[in-house]
C-alpha atoms as a PDB file:
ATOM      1  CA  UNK A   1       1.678 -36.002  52.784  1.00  0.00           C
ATOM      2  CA  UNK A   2       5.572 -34.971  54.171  1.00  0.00           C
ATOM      3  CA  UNK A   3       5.578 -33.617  57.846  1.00  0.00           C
ATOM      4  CA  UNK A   4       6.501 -29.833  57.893  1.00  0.00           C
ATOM      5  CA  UNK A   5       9.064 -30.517  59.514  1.00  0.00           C
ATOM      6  CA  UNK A   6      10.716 -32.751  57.581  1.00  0.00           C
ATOM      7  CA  UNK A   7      10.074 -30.765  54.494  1.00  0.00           C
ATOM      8  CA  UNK A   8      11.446 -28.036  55.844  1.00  0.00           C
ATOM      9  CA  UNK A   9      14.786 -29.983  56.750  1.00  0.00           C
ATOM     10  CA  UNK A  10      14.552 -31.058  53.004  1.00  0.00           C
ATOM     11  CA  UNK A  11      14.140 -27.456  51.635  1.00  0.00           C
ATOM     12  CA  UNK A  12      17.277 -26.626  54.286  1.00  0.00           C
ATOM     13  CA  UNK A  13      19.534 -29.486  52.452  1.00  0.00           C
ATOM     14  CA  UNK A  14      18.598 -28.715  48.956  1.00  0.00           C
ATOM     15  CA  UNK A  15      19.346 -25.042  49.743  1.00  0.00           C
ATOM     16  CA  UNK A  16      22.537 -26.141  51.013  1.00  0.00           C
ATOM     17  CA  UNK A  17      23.454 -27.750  48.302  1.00  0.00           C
ATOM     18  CA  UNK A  18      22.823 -25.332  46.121  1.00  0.00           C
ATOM     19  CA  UNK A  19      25.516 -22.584  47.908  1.00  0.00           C
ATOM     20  CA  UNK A  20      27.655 -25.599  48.252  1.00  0.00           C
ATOM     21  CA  UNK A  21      27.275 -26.267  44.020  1.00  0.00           C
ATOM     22  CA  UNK A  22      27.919 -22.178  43.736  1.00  0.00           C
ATOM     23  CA  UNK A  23      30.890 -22.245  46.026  1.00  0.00           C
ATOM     24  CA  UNK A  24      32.436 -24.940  43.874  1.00  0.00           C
ATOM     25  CA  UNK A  25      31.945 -23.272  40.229  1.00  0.00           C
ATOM     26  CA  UNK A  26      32.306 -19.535  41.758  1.00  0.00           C
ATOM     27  CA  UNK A  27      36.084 -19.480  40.196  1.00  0.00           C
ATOM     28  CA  UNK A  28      35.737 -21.779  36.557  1.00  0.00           C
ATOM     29  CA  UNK A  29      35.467 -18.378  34.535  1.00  0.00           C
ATOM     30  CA  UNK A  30      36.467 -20.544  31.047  1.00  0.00           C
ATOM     31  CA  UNK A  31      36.832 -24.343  29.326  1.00  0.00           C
ATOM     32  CA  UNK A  32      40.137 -24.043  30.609  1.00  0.00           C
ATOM     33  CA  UNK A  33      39.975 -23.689  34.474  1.00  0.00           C
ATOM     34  CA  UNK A  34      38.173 -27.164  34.085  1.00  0.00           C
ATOM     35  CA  UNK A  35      41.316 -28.970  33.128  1.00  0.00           C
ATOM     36  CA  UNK A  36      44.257 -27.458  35.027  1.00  0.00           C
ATOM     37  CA  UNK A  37      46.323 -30.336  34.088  1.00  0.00           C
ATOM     38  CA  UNK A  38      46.315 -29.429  30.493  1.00  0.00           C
ATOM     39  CA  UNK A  39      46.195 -25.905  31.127  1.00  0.00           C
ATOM     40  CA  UNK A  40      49.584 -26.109  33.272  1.00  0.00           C
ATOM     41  CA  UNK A  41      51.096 -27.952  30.648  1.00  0.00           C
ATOM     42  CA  UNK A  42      50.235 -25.653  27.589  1.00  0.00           C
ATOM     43  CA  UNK A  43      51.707 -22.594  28.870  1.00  0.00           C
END
C-alpha cells in the first residue's frame, strides 16, 4: 500500500495536470483553431 504522502503528491500532480490540459484547450472553440496553418492560409 502507497504512503499518504506520496499519494497525496500523486493526487497534487494529476490535478495539475489536469488545469494544465484545460489551460491548453480553453481557446480551440472549432476543427479549425487546431490547424492555424491552414486556417491562415484559407482566408
Amino acid at each position: 500500500m502507497y504512503d499518504r504522502s506520496l499519494l497525496l503528491e500523486l493526487l497534487l500532480e494529476v490535478e495539475e495536470a489536469i488545469r494544465r490540459i484545460e489551460r491548453r484547450f480553453a481557446t480551440i472553440n472549432h476543427a479549425d483553431d487546431l490547424c492555424p496553418a491552414t486556417k491562415a492560409s484559407t482566408g
